[in-house]
C-alpha atoms as a PDB file:
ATOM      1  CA  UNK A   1       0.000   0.000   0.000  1.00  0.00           C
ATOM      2  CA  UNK A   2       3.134   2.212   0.336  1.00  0.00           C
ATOM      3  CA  UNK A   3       5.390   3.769  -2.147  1.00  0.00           C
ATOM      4  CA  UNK A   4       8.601   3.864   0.378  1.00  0.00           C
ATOM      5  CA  UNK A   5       8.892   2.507   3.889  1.00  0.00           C
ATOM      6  CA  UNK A   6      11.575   4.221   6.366  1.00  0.00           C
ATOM      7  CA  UNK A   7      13.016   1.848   8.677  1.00  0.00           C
ATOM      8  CA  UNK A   8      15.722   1.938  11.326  1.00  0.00           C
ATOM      9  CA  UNK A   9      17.004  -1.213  12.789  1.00  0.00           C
ATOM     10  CA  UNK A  10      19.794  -2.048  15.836  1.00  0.00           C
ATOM     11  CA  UNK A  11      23.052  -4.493  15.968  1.00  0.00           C
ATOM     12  CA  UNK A  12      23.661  -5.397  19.425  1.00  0.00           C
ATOM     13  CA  UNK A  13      27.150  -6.463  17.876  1.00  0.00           C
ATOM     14  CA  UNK A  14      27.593  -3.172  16.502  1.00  0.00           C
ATOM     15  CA  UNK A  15      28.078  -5.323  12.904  1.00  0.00           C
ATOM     16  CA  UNK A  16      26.489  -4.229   9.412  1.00  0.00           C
ATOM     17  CA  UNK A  17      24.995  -7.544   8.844  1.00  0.00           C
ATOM     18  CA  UNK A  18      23.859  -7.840  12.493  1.00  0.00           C
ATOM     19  CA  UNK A  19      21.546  -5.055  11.586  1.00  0.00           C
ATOM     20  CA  UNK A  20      20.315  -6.401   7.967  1.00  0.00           C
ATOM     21  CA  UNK A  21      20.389 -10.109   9.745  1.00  0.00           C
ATOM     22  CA  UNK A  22      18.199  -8.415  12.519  1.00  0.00           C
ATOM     23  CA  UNK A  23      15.720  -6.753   9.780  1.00  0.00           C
ATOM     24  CA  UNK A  24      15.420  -9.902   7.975  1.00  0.00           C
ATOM     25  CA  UNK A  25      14.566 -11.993  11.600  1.00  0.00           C
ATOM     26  CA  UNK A  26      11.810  -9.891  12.474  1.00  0.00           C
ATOM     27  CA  UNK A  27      10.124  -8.828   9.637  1.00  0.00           C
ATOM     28  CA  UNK A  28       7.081 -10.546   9.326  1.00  0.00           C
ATOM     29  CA  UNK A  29       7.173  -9.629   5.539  1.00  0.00           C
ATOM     30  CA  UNK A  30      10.330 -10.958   4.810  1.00  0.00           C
ATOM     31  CA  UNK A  31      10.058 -14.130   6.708  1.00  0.00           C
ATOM     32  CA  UNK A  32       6.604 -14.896   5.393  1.00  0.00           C
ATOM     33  CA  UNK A  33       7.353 -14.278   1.709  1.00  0.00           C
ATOM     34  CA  UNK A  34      10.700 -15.961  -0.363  1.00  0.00           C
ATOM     35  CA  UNK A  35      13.394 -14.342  -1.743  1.00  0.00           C
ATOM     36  CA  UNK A  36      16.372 -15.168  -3.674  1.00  0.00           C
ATOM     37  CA  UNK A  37      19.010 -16.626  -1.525  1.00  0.00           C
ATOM     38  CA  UNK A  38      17.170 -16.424   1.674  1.00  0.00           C
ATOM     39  CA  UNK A  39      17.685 -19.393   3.752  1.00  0.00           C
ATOM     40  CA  UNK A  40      21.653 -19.378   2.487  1.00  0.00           C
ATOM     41  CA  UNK A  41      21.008 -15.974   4.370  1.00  0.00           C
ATOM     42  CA  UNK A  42      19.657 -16.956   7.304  1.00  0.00           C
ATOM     43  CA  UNK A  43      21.792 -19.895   7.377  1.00  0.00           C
ATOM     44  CA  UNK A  44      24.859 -17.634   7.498  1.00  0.00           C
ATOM     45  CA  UNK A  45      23.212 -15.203   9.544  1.00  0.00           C
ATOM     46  CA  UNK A  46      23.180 -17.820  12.491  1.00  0.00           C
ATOM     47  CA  UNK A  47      26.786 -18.565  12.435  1.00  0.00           C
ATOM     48  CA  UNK A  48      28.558 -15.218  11.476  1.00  0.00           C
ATOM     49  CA  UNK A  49      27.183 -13.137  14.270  1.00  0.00           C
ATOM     50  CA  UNK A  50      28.324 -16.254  16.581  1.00  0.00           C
ATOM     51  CA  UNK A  51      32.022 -15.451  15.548  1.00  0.00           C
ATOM     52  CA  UNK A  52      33.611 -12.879  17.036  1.00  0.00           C
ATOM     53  CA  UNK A  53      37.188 -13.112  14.982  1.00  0.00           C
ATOM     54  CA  UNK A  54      36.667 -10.849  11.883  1.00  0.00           C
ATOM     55  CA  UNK A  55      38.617 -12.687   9.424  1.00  0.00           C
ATOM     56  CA  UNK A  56      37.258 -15.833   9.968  1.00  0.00           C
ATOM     57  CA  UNK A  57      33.439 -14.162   9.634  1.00  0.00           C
ATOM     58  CA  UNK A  58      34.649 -11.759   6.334  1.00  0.00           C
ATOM     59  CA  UNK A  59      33.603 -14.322   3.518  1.00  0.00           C
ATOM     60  CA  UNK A  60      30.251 -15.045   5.171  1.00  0.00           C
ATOM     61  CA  UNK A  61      29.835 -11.485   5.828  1.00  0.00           C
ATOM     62  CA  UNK A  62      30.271 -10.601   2.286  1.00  0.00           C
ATOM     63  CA  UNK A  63      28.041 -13.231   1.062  1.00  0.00           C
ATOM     64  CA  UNK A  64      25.094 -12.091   2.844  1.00  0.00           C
ATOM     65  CA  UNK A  65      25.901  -8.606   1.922  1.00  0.00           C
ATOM     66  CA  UNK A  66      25.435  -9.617  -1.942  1.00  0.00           C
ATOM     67  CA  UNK A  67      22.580 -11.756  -0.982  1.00  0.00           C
ATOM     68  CA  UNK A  68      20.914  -9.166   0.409  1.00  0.00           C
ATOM     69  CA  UNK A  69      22.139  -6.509  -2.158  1.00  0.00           C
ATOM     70  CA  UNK A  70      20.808  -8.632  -4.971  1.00  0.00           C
ATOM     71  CA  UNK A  71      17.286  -9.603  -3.288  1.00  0.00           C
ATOM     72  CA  UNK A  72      17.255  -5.515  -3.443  1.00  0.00           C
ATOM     73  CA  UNK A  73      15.455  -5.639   0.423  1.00  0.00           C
ATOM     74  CA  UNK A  74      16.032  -2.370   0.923  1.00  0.00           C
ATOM     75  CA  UNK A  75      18.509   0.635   0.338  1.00  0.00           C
ATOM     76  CA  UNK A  76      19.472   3.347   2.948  1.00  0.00           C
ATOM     77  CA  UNK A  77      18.285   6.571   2.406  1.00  0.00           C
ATOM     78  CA  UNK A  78      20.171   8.293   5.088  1.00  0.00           C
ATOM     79  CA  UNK A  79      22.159   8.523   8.168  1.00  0.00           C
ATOM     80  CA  UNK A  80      19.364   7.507  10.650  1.00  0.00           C
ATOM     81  CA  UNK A  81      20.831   9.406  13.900  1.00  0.00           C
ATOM     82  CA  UNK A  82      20.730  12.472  11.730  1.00  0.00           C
ATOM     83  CA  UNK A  83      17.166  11.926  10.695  1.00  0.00           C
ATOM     84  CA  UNK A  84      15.719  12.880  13.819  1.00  0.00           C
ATOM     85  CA  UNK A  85      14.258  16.159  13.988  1.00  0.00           C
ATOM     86  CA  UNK A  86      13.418  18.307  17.651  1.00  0.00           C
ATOM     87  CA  UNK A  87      13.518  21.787  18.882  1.00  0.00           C
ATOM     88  CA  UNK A  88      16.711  23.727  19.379  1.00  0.00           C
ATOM     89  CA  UNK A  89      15.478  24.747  22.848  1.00  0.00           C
ATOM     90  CA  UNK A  90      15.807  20.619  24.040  1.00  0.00           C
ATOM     91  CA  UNK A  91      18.797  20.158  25.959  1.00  0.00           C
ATOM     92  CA  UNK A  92      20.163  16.524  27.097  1.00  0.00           C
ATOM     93  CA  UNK A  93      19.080  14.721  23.433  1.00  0.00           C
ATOM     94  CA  UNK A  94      21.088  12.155  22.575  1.00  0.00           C
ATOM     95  CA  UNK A  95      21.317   9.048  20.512  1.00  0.00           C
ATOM     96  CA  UNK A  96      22.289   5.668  21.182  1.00  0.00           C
ATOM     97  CA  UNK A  97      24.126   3.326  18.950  1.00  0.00           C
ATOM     98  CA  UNK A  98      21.107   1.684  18.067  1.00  0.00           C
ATOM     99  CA  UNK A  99      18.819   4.623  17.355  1.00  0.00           C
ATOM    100  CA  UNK A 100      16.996   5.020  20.865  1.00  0.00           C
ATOM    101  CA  UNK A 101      17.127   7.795  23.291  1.00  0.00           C
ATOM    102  CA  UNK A 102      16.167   8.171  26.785  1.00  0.00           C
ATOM    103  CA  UNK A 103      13.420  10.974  27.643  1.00  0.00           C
ATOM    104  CA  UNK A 104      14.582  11.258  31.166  1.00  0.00           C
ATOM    105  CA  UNK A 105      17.719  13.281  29.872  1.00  0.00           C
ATOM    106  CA  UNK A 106      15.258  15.809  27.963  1.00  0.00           C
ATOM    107  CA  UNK A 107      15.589  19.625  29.309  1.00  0.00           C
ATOM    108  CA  UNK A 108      14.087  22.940  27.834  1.00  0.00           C
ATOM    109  CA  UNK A 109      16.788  25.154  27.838  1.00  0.00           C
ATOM    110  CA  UNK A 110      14.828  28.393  28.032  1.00  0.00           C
END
């Protein structure tokens, strides 16, 4: 029903393909429908983010970066920390590494 969706997703490991593994878990669109290369995807997606030494997790990484590039899921748009808009009067705003904020820290600074 929509011509463009925009979506911001977290990596608890801080990874690239934690975050596209992560969109690709929990989207109920993704996970319902199939795509090219998608259980090669998932399949990879379980063991890279298991291995914390880089070069052993590049190859897989890269895979799932083409298989993702070339099932077209998505394409970023932007920087999503600087997509957030707010008054210049709000003190104390600040983003975490996965997007959220805490209101508790909010001030008016006039």
């Amino acid at each position: 029903m929509f011509d463009i969706s925009i979506y911001a997703t977290a990596s608890p490991q801080k990874l690239v393909v934690g975050m596209l593994y992560s969109y690709v878990l929990y989207s109920p669109i993704l996970m319902a429908n199939e795509w090219k290369g998608k259980e090669r995807f998932l399949s990879l997606g379980e063991t890279v983010l298991a291995n914390p030494n880089e070069k052993e997790r590049s190859e897989s990484v890269y895979e799932m970066l083409q298989i993702f590039e070339d099932a077209d899921l998505w394409y970023g748009l932007c920087d999503t920390e600087n997509a957030y808009a707010y008054n210049a009067k709000l003190g104390g705003v600040a983003f975490w590494s996965n997007g959220d904020f805490r209101y508790g820290d909010w001030y008016w600074t006039e």
